[in-house]
C-alpha atoms as a PDB file:
ATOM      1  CA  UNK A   1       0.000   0.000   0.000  1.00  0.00           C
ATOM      2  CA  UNK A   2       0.892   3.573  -0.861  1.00  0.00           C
ATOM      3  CA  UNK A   3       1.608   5.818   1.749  1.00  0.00           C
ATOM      4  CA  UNK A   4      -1.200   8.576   1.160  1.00  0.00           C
ATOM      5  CA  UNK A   5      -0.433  12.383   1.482  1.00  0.00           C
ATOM      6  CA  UNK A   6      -3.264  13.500   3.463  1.00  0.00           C
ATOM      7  CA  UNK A   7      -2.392  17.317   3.516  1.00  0.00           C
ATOM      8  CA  UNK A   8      -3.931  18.095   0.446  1.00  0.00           C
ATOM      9  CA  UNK A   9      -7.159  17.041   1.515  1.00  0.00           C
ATOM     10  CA  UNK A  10      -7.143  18.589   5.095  1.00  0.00           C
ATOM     11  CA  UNK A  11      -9.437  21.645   3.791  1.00  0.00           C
ATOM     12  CA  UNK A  12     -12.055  19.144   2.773  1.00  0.00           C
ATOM     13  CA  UNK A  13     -11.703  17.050   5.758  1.00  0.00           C
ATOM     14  CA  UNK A  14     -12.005  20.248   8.081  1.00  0.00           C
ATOM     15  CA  UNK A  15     -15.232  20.815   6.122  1.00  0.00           C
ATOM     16  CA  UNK A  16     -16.657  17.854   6.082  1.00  0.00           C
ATOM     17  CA  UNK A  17     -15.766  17.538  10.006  1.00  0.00           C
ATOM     18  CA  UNK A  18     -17.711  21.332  10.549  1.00  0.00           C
ATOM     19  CA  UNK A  19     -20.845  19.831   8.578  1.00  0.00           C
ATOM     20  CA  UNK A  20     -20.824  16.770  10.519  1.00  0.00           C
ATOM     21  CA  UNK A  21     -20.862  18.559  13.611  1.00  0.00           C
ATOM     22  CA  UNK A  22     -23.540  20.974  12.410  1.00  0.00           C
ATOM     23  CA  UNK A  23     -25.955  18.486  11.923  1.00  0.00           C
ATOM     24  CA  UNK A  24     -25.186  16.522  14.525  1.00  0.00           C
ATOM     25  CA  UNK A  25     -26.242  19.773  16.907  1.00  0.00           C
ATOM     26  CA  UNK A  26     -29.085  20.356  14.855  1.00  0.00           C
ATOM     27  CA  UNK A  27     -30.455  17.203  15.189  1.00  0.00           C
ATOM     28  CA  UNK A  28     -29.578  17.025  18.723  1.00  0.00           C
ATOM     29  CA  UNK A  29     -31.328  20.582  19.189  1.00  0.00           C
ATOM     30  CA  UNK A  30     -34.677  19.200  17.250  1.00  0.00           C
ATOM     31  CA  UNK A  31     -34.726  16.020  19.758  1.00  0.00           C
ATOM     32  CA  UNK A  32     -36.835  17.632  22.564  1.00  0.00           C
ATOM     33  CA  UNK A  33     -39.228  19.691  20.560  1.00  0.00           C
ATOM     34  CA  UNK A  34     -41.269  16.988  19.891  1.00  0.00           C
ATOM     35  CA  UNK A  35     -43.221  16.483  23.437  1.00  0.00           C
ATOM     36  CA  UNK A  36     -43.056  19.974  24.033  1.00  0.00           C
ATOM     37  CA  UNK A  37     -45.793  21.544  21.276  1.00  0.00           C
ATOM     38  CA  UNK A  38     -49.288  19.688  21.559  1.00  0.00           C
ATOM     39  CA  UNK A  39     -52.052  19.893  20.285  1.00  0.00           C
ATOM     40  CA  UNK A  40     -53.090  22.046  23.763  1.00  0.00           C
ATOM     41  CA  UNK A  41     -50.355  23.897  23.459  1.00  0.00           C
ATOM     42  CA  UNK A  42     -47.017  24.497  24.678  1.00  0.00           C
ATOM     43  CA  UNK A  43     -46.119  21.973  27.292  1.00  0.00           C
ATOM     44  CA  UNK A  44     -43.878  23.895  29.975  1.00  0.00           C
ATOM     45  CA  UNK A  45     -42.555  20.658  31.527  1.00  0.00           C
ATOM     46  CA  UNK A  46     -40.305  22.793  34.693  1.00  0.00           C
ATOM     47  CA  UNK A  47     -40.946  25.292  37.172  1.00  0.00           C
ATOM     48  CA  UNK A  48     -38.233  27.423  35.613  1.00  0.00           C
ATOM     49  CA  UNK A  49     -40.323  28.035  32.031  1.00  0.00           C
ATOM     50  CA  UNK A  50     -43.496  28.865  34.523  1.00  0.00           C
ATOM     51  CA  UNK A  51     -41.573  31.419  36.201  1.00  0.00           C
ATOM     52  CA  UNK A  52     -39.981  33.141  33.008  1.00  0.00           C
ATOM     53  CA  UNK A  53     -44.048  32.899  31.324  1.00  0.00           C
ATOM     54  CA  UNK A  54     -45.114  34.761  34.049  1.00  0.00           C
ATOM     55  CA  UNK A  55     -42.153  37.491  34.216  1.00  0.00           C
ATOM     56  CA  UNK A  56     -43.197  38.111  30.430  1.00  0.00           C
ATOM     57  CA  UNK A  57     -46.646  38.395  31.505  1.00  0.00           C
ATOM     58  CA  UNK A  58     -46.791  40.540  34.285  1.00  0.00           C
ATOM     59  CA  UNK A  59     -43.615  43.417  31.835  1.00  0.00           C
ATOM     60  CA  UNK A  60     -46.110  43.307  29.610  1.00  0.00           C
ATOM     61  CA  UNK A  61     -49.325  44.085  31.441  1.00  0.00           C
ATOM     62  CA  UNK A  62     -47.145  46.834  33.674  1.00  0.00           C
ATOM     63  CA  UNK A  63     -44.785  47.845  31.180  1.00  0.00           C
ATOM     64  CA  UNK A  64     -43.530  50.795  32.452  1.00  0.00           C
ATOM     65  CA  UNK A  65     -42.768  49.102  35.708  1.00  0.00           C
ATOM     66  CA  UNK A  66     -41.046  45.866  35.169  1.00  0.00           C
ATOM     67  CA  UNK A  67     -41.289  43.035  38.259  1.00  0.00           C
ATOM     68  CA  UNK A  68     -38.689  43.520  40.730  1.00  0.00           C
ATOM     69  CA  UNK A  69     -38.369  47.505  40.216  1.00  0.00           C
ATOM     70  CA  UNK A  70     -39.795  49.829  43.183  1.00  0.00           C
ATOM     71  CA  UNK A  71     -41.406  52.618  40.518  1.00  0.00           C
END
């Protein structure tokens, strides 16, 4: 066997290495979103989505005075 020069085809294999990796996190990113949109809704599975909801809420019904400010 022929001893094969492999730095001419380090661009390509740095490419194909970033692409891999790419979709590997977008697939890995899609994984959860599929029990978390129903047909209800949006299914906020921990306390900590419940508490940022109802942050959002409560700036936009007082907007000038945001929760947590003394004005």
């Amino acid at each position: 066997m022929a001893h094969a020069d492999l730095g001419k085809y380090r661009p390509y294999i740095i490419i194909g290495f970033i692409i891999l990796f790419t979709l590997l996190a977008f697939w890995t990113r899609g994984i959860p979103s599929e029990g978390l949109v129903t047909a209800d809704g949006v299914n906020l599975l921990e306390n900590d989505a419940w508490y940022n909801i109802r942050l959002i809420e409560q700036t936009v019904a007082n907007f000038p005075a945001t929760p947590g400010s003394t004005r």
